[in-house]
N, C-alpha and C. Protein backbone atom coordinates (compact mmCIF):
# COMPACT_ATOMS: atom_id res chain seq x y z
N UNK A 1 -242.36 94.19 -266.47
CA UNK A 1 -241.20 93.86 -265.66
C UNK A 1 -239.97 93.63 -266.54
N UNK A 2 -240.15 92.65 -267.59
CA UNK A 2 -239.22 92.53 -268.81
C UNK A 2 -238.31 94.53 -268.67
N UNK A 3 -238.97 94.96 -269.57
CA UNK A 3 -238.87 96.37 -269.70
C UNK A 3 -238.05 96.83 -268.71
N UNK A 4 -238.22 96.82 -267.45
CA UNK A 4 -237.33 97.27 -266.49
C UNK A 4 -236.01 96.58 -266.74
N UNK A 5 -235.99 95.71 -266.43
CA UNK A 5 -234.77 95.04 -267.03
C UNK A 5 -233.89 95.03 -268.38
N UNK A 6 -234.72 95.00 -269.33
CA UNK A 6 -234.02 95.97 -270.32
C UNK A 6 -233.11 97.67 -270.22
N UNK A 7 -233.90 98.42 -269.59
CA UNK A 7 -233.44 99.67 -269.16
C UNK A 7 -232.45 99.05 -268.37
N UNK A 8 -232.48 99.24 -267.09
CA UNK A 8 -231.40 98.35 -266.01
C UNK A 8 -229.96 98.25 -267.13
N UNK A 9 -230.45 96.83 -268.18
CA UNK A 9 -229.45 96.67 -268.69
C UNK A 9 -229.00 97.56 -269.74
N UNK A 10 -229.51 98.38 -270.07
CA UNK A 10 -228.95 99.16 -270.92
C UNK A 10 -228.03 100.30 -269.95
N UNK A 11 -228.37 100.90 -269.23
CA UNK A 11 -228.11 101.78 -268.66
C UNK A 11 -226.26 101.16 -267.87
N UNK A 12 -226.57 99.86 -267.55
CA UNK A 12 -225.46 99.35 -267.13
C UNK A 12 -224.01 98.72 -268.28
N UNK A 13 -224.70 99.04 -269.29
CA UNK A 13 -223.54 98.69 -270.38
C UNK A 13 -223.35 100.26 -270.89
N UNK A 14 -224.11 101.42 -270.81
CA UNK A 14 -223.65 102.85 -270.82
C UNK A 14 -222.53 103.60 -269.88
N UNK A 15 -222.83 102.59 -268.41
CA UNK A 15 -221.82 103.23 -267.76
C UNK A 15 -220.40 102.59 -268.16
N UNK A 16 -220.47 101.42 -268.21
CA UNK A 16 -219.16 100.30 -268.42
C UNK A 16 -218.49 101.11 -269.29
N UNK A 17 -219.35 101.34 -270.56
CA UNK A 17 -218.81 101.98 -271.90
C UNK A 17 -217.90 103.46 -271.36
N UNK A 18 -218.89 104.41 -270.45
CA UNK A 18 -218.58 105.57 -270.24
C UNK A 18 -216.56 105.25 -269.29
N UNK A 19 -216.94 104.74 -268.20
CA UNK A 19 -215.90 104.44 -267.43
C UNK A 19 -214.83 103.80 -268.68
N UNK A 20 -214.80 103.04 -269.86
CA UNK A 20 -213.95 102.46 -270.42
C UNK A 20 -212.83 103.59 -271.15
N UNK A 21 -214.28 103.86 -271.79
CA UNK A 21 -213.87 105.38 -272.78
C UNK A 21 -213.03 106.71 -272.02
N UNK A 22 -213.32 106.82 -270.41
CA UNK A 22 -212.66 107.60 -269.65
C UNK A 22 -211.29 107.26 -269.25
N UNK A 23 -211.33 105.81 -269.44
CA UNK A 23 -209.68 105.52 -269.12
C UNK A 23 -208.77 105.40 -270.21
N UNK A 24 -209.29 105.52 -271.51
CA UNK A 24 -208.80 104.99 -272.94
C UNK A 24 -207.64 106.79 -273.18
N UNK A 25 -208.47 107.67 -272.42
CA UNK A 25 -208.09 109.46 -272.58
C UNK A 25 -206.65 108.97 -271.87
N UNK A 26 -205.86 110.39 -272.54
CA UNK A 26 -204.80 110.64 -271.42
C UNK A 26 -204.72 111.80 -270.82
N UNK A 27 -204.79 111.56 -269.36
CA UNK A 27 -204.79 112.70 -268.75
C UNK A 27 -203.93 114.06 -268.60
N UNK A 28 -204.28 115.26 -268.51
CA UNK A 28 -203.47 116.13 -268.77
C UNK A 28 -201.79 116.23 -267.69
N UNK A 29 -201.35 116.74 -268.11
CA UNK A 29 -200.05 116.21 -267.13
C UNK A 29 -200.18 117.45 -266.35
N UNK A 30 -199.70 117.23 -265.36
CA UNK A 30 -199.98 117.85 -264.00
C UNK A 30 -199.04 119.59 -264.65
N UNK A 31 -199.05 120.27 -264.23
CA UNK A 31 -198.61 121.72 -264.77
C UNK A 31 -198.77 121.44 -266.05
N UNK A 32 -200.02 121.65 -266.44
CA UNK A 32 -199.77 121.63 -267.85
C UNK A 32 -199.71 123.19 -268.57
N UNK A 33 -198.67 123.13 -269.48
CA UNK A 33 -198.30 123.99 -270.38
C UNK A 33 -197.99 123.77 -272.10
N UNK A 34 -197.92 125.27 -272.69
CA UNK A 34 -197.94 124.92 -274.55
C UNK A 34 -196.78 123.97 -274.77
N UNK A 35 -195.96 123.53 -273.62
CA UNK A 35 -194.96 122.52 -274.45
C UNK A 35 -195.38 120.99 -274.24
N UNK A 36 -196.11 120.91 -273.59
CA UNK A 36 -197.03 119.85 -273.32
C UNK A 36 -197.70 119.60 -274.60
N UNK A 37 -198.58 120.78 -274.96
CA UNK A 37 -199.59 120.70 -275.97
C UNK A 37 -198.24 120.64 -277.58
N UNK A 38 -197.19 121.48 -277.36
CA UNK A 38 -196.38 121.02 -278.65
C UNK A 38 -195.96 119.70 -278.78
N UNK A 39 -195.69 118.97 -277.49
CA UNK A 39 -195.45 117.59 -277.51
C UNK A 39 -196.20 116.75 -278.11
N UNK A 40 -197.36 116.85 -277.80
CA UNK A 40 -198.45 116.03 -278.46
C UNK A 40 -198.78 116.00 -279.46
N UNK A 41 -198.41 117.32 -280.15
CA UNK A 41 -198.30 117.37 -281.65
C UNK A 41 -197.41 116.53 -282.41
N UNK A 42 -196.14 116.98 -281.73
CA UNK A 42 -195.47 116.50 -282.51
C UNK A 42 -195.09 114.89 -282.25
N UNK A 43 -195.92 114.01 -281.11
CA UNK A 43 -196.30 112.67 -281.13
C UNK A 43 -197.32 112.11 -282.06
N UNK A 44 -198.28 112.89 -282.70
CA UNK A 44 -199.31 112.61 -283.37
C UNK A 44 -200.40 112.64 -282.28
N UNK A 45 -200.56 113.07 -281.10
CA UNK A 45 -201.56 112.72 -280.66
C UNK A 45 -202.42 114.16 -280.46
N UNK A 46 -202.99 114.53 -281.71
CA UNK A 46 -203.99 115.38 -282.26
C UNK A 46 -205.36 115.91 -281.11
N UNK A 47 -205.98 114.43 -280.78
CA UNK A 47 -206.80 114.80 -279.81
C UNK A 47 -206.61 115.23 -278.23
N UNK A 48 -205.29 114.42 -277.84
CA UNK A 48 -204.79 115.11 -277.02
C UNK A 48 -204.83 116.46 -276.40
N UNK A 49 -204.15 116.75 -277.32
CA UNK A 49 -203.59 117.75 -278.18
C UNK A 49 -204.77 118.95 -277.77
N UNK A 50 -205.66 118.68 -278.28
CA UNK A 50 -206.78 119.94 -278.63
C UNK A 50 -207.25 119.78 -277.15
N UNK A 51 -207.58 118.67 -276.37
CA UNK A 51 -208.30 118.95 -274.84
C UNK A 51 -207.76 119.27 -273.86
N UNK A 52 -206.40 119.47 -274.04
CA UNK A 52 -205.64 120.01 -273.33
C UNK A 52 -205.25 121.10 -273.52
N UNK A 53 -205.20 121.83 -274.65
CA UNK A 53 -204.80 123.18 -275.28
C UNK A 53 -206.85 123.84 -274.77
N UNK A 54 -207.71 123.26 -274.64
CA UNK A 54 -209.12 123.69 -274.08
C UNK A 54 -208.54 123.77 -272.76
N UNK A 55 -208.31 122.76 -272.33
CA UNK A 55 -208.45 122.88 -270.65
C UNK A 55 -207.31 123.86 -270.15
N UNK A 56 -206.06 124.46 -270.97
CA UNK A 56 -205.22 125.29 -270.55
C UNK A 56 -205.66 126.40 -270.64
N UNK A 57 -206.38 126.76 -272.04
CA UNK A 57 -206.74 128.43 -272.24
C UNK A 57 -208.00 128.63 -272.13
N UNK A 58 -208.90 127.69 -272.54
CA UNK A 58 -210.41 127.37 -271.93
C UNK A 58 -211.14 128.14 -272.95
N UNK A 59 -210.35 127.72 -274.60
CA UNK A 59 -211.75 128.34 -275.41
C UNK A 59 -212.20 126.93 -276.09
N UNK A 60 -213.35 127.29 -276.83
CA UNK A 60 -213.92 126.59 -277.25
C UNK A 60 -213.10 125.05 -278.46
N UNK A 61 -214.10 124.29 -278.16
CA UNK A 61 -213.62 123.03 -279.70
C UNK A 61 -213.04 123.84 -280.62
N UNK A 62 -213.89 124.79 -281.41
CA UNK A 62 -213.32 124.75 -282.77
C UNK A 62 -212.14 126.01 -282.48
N UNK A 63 -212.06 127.29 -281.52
CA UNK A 63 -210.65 127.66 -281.76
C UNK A 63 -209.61 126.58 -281.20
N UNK A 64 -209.97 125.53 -280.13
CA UNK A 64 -209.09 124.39 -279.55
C UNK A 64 -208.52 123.68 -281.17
N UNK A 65 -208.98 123.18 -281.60
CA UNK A 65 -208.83 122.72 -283.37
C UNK A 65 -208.12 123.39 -284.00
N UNK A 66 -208.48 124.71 -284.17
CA UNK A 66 -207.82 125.53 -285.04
C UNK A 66 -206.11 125.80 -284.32
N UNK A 67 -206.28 126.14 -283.17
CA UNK A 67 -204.77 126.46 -283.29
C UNK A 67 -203.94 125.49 -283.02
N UNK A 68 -204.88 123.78 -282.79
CA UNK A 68 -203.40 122.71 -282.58
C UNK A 68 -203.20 122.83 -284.21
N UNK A 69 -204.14 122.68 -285.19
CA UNK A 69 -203.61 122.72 -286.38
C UNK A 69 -202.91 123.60 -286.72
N UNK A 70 -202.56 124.93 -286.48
CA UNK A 70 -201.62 125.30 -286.39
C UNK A 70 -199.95 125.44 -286.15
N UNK A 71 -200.38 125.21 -284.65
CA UNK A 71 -199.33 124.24 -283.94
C UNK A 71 -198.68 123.12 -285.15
N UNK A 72 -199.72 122.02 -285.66
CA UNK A 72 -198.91 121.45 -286.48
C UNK A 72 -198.17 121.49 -287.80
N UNK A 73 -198.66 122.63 -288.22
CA UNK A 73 -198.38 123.12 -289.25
C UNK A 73 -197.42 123.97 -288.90
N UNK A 74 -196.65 123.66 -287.96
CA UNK A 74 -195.42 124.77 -287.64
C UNK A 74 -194.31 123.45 -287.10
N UNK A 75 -194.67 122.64 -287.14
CA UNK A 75 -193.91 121.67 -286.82
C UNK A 75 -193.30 121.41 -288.23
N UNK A 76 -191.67 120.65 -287.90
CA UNK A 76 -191.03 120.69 -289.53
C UNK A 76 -191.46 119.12 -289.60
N UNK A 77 -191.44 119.15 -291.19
CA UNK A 77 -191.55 117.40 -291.61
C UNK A 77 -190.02 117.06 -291.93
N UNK A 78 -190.21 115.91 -292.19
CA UNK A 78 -189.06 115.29 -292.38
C UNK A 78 -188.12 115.37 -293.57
N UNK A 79 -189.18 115.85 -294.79
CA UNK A 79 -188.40 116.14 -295.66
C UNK A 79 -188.00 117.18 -295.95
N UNK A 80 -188.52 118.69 -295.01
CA UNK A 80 -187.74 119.73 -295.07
C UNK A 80 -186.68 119.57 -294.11
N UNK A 81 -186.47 118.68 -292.73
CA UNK A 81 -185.21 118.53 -292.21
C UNK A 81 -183.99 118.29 -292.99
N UNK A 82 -184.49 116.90 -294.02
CA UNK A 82 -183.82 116.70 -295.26
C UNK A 82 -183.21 117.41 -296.35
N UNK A 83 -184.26 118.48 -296.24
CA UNK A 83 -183.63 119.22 -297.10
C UNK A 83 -182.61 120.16 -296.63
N UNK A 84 -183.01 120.68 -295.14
CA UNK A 84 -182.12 121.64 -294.56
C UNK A 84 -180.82 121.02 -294.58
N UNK A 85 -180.94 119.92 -294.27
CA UNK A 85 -179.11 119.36 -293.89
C UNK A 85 -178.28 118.58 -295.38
N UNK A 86 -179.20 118.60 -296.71
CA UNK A 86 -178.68 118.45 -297.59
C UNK A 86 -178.05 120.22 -298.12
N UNK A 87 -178.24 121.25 -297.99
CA UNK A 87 -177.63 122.09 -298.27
C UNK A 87 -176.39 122.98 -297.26
């Protein structure tokens, strides 16, 4: 009987966890599009970023990965802004 109750309780701190972890996400914004997904880049929000760039074009994790890194790597840093407007 113990045993049951163990399960029980385990199972009930899996969902808590699951439901917590589901609200911690941010949801995709309603029409979502690549300026959505550039936004998020260029907020830092990386994971974002990639489940929403999945849920728009619908390929997998690792091309989802590969082309926000992209994406960020096309974004300017700050010290080439710097540099642009020092010359």
């Amino acid at each position: 009987m113990t045993f049951i109750w163990i399960v029980a309780g385990v199972v009930v701190v899996a969902i808590a966890l699951a439901v917590m972890f589901s609200r911690l996400q941010s949801p995709p914004p309603r029409n979502l599009s690549d300026e959505h997904i550039r936004t998020a880049v260029r907020e830092g929000k990386q994971v974002a970023a990639i489940r929403w760039y999945r849920t728009l074009h619908g390929v997998d994790l690792k091309r989802a990965k590969r082309e926000v890194a992209l994406l960020a790597a096309e974004q300017p840093t700050a010290s080439s802004d710097e540099r642009a407007q020092g010359q």
